[in-house]
Every structure is written in structure tokens, then in C-alpha cells.
N, C-alpha and C. Protein backbone atom coordinates (compact mmCIF):
# COMPACT_ATOMS: atom_id res chain seq x y z
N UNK A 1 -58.64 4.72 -61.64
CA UNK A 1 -58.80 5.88 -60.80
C UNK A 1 -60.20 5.93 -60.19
N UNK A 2 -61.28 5.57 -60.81
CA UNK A 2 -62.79 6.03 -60.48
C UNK A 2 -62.75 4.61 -59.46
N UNK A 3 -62.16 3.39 -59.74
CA UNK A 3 -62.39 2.07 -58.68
C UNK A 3 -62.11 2.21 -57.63
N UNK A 4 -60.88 3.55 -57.26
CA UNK A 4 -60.37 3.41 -56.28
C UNK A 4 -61.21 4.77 -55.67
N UNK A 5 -61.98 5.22 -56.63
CA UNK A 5 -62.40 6.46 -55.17
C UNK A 5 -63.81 5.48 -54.79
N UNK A 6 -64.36 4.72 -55.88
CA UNK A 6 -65.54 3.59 -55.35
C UNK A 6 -65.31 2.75 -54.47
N UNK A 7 -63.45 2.69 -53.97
CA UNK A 7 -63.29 1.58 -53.01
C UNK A 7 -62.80 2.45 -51.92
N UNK A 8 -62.61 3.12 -51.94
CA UNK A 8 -62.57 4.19 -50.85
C UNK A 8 -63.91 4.65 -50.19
N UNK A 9 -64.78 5.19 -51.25
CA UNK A 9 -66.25 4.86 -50.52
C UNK A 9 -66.94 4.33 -50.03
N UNK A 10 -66.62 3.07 -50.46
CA UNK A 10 -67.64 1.25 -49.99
C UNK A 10 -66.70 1.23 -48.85
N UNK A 11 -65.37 1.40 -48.53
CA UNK A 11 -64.63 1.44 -47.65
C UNK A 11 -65.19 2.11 -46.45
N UNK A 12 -65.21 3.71 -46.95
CA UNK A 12 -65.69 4.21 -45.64
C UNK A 12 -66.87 4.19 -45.03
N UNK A 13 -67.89 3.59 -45.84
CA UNK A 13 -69.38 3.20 -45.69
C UNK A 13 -69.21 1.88 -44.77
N UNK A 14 -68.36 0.87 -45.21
CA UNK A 14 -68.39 -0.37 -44.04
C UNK A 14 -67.61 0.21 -43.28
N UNK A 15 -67.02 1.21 -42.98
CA UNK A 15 -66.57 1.40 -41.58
C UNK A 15 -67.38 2.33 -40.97
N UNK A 16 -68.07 2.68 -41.36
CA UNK A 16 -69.30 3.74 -40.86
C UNK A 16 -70.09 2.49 -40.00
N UNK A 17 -70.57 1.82 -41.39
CA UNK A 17 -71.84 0.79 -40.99
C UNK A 17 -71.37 -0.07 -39.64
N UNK A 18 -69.97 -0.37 -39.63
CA UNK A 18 -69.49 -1.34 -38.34
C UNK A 18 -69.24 -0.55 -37.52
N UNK A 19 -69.19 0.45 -37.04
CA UNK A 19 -69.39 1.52 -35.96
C UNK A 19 -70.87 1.55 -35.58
N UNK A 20 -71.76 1.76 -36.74
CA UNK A 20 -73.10 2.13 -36.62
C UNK A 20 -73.40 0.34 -35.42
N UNK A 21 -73.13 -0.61 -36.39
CA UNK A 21 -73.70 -2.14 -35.89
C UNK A 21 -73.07 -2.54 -34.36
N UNK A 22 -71.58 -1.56 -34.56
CA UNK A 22 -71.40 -2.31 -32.98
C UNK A 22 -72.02 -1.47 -31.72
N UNK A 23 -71.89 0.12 -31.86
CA UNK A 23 -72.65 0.66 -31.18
C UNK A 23 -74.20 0.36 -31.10
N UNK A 24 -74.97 -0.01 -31.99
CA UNK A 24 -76.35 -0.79 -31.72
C UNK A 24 -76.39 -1.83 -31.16
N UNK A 25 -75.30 -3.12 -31.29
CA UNK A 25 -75.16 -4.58 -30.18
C UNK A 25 -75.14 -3.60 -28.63
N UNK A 26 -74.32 -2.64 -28.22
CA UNK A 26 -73.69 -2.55 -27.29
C UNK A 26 -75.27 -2.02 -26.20
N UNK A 27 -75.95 -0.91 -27.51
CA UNK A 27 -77.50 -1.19 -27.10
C UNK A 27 -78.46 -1.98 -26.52
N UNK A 28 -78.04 -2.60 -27.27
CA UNK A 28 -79.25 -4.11 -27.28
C UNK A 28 -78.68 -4.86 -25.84
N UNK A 29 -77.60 -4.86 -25.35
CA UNK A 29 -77.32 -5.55 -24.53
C UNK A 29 -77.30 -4.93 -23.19
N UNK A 30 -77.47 -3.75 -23.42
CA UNK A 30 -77.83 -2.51 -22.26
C UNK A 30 -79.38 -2.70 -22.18
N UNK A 31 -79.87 -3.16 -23.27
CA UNK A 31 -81.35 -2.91 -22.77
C UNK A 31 -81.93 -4.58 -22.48
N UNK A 32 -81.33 -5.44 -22.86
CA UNK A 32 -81.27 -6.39 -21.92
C UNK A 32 -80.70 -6.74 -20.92
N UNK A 33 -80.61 -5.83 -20.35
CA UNK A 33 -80.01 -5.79 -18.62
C UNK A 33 -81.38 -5.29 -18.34
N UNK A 34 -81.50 -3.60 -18.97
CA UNK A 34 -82.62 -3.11 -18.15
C UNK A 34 -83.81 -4.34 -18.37
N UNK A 35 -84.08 -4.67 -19.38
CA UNK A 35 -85.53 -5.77 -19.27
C UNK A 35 -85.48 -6.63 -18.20
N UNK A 36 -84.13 -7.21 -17.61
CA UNK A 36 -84.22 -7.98 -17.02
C UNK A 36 -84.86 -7.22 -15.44
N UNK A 37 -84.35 -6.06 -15.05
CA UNK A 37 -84.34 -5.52 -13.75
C UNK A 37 -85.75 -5.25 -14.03
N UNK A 38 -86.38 -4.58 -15.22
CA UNK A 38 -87.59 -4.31 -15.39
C UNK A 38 -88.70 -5.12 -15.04
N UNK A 39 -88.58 -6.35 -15.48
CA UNK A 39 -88.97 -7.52 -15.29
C UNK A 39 -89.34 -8.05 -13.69
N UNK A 40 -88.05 -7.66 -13.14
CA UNK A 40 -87.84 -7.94 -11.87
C UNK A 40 -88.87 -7.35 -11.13
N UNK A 41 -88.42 -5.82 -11.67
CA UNK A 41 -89.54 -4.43 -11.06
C UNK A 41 -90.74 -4.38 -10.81
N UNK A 42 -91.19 -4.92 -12.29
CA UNK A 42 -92.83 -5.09 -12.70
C UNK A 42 -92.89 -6.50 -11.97
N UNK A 43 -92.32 -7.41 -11.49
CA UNK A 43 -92.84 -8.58 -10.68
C UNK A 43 -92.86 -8.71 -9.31
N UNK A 44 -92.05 -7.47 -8.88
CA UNK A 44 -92.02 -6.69 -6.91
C UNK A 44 -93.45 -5.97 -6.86
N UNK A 45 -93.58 -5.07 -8.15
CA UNK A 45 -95.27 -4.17 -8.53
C UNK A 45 -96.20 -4.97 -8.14
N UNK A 46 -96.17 -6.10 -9.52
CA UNK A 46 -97.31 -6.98 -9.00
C UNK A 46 -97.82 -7.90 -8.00
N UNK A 47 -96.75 -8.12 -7.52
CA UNK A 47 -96.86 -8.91 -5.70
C UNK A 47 -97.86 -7.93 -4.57
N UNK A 48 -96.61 -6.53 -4.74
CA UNK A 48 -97.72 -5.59 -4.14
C UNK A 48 -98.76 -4.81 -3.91
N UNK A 49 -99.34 -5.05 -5.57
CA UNK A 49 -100.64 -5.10 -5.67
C UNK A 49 -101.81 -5.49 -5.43
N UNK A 50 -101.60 -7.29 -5.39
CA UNK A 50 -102.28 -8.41 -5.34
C UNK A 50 -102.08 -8.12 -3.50
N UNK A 51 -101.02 -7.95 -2.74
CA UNK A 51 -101.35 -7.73 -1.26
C UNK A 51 -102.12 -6.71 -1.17
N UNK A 52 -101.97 -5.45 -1.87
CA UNK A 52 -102.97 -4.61 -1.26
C UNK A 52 -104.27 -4.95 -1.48
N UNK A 53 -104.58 -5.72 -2.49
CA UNK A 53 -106.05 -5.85 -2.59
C UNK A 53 -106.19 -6.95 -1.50
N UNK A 54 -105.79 -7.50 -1.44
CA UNK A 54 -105.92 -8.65 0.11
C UNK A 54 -106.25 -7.69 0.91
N UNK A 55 -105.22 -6.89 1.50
CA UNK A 55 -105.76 -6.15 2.66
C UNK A 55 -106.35 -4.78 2.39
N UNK A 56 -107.05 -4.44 1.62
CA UNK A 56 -108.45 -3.47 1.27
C UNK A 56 -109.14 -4.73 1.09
N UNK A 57 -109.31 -6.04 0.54
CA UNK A 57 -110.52 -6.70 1.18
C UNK A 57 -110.82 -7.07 2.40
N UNK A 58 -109.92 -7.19 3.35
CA UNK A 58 -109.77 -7.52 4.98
C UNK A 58 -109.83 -6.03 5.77
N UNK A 59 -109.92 -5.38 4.78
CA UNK A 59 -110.15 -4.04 5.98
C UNK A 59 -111.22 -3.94 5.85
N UNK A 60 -112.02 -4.12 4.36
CA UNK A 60 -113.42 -3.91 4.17
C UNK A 60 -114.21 -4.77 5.18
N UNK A 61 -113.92 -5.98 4.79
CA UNK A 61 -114.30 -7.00 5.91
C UNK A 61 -114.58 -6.24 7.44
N UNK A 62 -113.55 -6.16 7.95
CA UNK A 62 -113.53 -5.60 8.78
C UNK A 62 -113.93 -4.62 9.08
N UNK A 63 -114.43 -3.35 8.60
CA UNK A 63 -114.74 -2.12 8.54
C UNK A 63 -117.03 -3.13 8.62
N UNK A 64 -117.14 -3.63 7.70
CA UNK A 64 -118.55 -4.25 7.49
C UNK A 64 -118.68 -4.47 9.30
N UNK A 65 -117.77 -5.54 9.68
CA UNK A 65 -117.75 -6.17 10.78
C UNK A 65 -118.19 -4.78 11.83
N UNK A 66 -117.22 -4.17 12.23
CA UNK A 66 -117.37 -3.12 12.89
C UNK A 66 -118.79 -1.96 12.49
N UNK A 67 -119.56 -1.82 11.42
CA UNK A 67 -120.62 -0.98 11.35
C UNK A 67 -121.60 -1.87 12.14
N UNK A 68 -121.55 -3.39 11.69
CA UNK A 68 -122.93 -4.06 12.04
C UNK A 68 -122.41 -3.34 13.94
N UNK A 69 -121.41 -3.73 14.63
CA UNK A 69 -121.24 -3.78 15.58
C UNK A 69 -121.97 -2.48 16.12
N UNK A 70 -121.34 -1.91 15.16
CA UNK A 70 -121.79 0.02 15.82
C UNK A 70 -123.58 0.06 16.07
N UNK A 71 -123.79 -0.47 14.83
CA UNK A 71 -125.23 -0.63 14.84
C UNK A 71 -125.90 -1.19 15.82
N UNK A 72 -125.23 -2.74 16.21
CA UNK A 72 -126.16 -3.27 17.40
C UNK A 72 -126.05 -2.21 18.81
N UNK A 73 -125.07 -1.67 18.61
CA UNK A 73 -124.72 -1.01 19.88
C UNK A 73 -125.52 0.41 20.09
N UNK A 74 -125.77 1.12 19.12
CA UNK A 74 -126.80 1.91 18.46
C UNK A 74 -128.35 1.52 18.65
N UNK A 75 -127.93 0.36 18.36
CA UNK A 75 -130.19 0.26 18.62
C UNK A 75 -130.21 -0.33 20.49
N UNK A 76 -129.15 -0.66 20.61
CA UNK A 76 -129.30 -0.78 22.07
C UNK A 76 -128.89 0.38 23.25
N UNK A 77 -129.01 1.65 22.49
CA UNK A 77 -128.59 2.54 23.31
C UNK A 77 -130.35 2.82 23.20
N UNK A 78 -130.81 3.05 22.00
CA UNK A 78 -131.85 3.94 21.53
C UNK A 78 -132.91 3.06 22.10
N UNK A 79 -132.57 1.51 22.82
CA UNK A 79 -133.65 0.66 23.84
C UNK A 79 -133.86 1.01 25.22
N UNK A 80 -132.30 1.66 25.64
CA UNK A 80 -132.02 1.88 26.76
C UNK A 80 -132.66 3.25 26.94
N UNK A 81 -132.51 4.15 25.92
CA UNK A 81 -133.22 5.76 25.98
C UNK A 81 -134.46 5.32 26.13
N UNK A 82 -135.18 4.71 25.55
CA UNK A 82 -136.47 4.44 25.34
C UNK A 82 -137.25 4.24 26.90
N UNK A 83 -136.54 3.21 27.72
CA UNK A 83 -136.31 3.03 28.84
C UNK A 83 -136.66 3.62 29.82
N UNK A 84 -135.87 4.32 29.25
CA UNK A 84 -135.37 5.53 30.81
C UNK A 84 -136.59 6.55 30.53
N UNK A 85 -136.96 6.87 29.19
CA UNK A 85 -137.99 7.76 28.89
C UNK A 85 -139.45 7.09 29.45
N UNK A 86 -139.18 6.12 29.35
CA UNK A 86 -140.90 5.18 29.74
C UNK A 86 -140.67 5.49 31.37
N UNK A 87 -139.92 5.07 32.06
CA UNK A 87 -139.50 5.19 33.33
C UNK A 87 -139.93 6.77 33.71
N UNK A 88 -139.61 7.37 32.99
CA UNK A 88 -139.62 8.74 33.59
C UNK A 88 -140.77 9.65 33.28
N UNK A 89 -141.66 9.15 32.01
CA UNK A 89 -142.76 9.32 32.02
C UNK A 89 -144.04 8.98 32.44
N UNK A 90 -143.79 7.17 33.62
CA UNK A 90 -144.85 6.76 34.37
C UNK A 90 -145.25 7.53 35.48
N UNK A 91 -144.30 7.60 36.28
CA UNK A 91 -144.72 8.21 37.53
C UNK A 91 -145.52 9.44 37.75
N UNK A 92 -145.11 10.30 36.52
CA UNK A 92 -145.21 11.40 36.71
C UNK A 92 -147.06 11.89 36.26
């Protein structure tokens, strides 16, 4: 009598436990899908990272390029004022 309520128990415990184990495979294989797309995800991320820093270094570049420019263009205004001020202060 007591074997059979012990085999009734161990019974319903491995059918617990093989519910518990197959619903955890069914897991595991759901989340190796997501790793894979994840994977994918985080490797589209990092492409577009590595471009943006390309082009924030080529804008910087460029942005450098364009101050010197501003600048020459700047001291050659402030040659040309200079100029016109010498000019306009000889005659007079």
C-alpha cells in the first residue's frame, strides 16, 4: 500500500519534472532564435557606429577646413578695412 502511494508520487513528480524540462527546451530554443536576430542587431549597431564616427571625423575635417577658410577671409577683409581707412585718412 505505502509503495504504491510512493509510486504514485515519483510518478507524478516525473511528470511534473517532464513538463517542467520540455517547456524549458522549448525556451532555450526561443532564445536561440532571439540570439541569433540579436546578434544580427548588435552587428547592423555596430556598422553604424563605426560610419558615424567616419563621418563626425569628415565633418570635423571639414568644419577645421572651413574655419581656417573663414579666417583667411576675415583677415583679408580687416586688410581691406585697413585700406580704405588709410585711404581716407590721407587726404584729408
Amino acid at each position: 500500500m505505502i509503495s504504491s502511494i510512493v509510486d504514485i508520487v515519483l510518478f507524478v513528480a516525473l511528470l511534473f519534472t517532464s513538463f517542467r524540462v520540455t517547456t524549458m527546451h522549448r525556451e532555450l530554443v526561443r532564445l536561440r532564435a532571439h540570439q541569433g536576430e540579436f546578434t544580427h542587431v548588435l552587428g547592423k549597431t555596430n556598422e553604424t557606429v563605426d560610419d558615424m564616427v567616419v563621418m563626425v571625423r569628415e565633418f570635423s575635417a571639414d568644419g577645421r577646413q572651413m574655419v581656417h577658410a573663414l579666417g583667411d577671409k576675415i583677415d583679408e577683409a580687416r586688410r581691406a578695412i585697413a585700406e580704405i581707412d588709410a585711404r581716407n585718412a590721407g587726404p584729408a
